[in-house]
Every structure is written in C-alpha cells, then in structure tokens.
C-alpha atoms as a PDB file:
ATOM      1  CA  UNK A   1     -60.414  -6.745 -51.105  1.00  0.00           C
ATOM      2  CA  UNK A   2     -62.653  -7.842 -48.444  1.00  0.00           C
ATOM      3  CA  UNK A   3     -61.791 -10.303 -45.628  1.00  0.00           C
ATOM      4  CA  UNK A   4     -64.705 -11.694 -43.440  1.00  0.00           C
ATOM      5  CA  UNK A   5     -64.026 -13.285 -40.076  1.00  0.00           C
ATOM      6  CA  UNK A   6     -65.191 -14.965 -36.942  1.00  0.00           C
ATOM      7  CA  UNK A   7     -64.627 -13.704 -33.901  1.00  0.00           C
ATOM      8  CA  UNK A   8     -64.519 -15.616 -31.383  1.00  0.00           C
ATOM      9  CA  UNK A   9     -66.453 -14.434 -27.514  1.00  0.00           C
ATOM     10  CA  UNK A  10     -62.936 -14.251 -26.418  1.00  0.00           C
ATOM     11  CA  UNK A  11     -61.767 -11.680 -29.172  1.00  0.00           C
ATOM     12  CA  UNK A  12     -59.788 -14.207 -31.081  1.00  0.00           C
ATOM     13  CA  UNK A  13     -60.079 -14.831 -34.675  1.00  0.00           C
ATOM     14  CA  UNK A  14     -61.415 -18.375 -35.316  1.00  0.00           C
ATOM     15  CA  UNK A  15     -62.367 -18.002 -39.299  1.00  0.00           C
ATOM     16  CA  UNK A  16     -60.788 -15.566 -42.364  1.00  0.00           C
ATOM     17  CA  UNK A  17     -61.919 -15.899 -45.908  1.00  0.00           C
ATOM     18  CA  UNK A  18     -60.591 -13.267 -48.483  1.00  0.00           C
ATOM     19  CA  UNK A  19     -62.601 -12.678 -51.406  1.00  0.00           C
ATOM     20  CA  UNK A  20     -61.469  -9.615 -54.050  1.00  0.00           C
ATOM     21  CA  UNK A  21     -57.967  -9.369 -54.812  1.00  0.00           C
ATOM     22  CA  UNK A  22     -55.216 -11.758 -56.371  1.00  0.00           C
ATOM     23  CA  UNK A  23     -54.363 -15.149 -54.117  1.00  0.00           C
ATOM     24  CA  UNK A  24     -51.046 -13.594 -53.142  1.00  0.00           C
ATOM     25  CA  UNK A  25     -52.717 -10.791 -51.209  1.00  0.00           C
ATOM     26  CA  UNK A  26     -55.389 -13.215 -49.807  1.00  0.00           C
ATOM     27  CA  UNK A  27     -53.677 -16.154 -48.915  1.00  0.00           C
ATOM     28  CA  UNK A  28     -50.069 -15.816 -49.329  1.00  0.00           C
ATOM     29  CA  UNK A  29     -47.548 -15.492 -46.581  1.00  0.00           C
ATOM     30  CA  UNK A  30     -47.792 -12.354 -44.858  1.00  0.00           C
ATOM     31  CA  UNK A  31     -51.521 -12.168 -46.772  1.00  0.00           C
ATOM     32  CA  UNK A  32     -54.850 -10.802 -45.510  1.00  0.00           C
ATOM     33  CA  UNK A  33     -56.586 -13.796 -43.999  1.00  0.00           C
ATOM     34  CA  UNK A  34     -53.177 -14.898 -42.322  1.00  0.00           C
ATOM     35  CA  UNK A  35     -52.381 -11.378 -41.074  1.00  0.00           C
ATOM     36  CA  UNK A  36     -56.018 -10.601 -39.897  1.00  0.00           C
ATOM     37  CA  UNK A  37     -55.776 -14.535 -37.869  1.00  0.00           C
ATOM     38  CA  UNK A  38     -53.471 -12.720 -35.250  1.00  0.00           C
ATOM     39  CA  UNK A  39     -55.465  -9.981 -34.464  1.00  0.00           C
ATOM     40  CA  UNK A  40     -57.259  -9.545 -30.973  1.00  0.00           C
ATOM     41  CA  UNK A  41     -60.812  -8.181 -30.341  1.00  0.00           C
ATOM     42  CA  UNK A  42     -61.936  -7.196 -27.020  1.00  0.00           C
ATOM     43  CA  UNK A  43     -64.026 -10.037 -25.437  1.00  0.00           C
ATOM     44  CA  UNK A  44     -67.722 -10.108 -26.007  1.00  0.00           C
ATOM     45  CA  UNK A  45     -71.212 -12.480 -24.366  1.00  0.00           C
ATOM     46  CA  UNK A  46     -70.894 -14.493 -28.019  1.00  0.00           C
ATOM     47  CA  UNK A  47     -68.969 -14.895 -31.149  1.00  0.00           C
ATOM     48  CA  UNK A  48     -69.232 -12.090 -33.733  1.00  0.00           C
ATOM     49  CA  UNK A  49     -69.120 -11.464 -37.389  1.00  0.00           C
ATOM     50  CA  UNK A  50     -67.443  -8.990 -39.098  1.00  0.00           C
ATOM     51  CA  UNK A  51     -66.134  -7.878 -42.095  1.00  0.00           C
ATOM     52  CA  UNK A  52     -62.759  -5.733 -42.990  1.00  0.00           C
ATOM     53  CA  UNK A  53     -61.340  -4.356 -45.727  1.00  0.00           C
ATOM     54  CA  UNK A  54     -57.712  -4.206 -47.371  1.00  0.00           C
ATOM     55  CA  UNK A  55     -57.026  -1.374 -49.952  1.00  0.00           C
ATOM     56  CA  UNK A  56     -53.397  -2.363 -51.556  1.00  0.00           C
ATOM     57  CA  UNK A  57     -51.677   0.614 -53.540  1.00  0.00           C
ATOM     58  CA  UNK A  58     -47.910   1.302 -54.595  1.00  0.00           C
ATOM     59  CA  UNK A  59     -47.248   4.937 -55.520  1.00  0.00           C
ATOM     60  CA  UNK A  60     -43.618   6.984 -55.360  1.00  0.00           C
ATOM     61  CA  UNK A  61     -40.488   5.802 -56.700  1.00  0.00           C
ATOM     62  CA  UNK A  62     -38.840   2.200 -57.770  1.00  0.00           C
ATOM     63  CA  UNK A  63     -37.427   0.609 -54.097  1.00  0.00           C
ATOM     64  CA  UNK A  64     -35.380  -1.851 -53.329  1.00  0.00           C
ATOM     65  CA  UNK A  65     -37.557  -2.484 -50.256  1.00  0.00           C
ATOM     66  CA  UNK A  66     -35.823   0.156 -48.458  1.00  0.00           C
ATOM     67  CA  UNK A  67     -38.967   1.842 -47.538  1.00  0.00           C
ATOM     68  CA  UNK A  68     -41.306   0.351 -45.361  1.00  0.00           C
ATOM     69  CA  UNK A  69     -45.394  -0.037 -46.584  1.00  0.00           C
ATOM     70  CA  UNK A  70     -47.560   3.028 -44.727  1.00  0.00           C
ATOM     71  CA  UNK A  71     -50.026   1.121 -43.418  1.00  0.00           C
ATOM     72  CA  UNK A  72     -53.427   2.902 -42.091  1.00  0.00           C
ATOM     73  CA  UNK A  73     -56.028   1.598 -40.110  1.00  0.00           C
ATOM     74  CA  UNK A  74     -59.509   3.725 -40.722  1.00  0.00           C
ATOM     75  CA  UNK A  75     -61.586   2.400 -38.155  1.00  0.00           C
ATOM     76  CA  UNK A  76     -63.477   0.672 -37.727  1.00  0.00           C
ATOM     77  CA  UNK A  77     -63.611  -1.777 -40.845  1.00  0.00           C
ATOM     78  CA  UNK A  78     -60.986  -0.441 -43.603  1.00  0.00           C
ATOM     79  CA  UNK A  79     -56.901  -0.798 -44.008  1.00  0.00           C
ATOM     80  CA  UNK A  80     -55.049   0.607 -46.592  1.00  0.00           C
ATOM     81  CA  UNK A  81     -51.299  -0.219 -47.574  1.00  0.00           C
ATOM     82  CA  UNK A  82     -49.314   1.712 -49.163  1.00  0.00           C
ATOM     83  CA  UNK A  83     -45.987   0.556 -50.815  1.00  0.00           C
ATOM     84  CA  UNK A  84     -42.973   1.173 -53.056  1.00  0.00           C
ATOM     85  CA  UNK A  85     -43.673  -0.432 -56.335  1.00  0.00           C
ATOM     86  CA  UNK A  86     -40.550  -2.562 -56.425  1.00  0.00           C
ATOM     87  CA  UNK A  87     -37.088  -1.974 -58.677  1.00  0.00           C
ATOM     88  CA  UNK A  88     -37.332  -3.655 -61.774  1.00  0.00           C
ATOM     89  CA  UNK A  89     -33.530  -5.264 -62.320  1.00  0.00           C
ATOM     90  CA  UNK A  90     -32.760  -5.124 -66.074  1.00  0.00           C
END
C-alpha cells in the first residue's frame, strides 16, 4: 500500500492519505496513515511531499501474538511488516 504525506518545514507530518490495501491497514488504529502522523523529518526551507510505502506479510507458524511483527525500514521510501498469521481458535 502506498501512503502519501505532507511534511511540514519543521519535519512534522501535517497530511496522510493511504490508498492500496484494506481500511484496517490504512486507517485503523495502529494503521498506516495514523502510524506514519508521528513520525519526524529533519527540518527543511518549505513543506515537502513524499510518498512511502507499507508491504504487510504474515509467514511462519499460527501465534497467539507471542511474537512480535519484524518490521524493516528500506530507506528511503519502503516498510515492510512481517507478522505471525494469528491462531485460529476452533
């Protein structure tokens, strides 16, 4: 999924819109746009543009969250997650 943004000349994040990917990953608690909000840039003479993007993927075993996501940051413009799928409770 992709996730453009405004950065403000003070390195915060003023504007996120998700496009790509279910809602959930977008715009749901802990999603994308709401994740990408908190991040910092270093300080520049005006406000920027920029573009990121999010690769989700679950691979290994069934977890019961035990197991934290691997998250890697490729810089400069891609993250990928990497997480349990979760247990499936019969």
């Amino acid at each position: 999924m992709k996730v453009d943004i405004v950065i403000d000349a003070d390195g915060t994040v003023t504007s996120a819109k998700g496009s790509g990917a279910h809602r959930m990953l977008i715009e749901g608690i802990g999603g994308a746009e709401e994740n990408i909000r908190h991040w910092v840039f270093e300080r520049a003479n005006s406000p920027r543009n920029s573009t990121f993007t999010f690769v989700y993927s679950l691979a290994g075993v069934e977890a019961n969250f035990r197991y934290p996501a691997v998250v890697i940051f490729d810089f400069p413009d891609r993250i990928t997650i990497t997480a349990h799928p979760p247990q499936v409770e019969p």
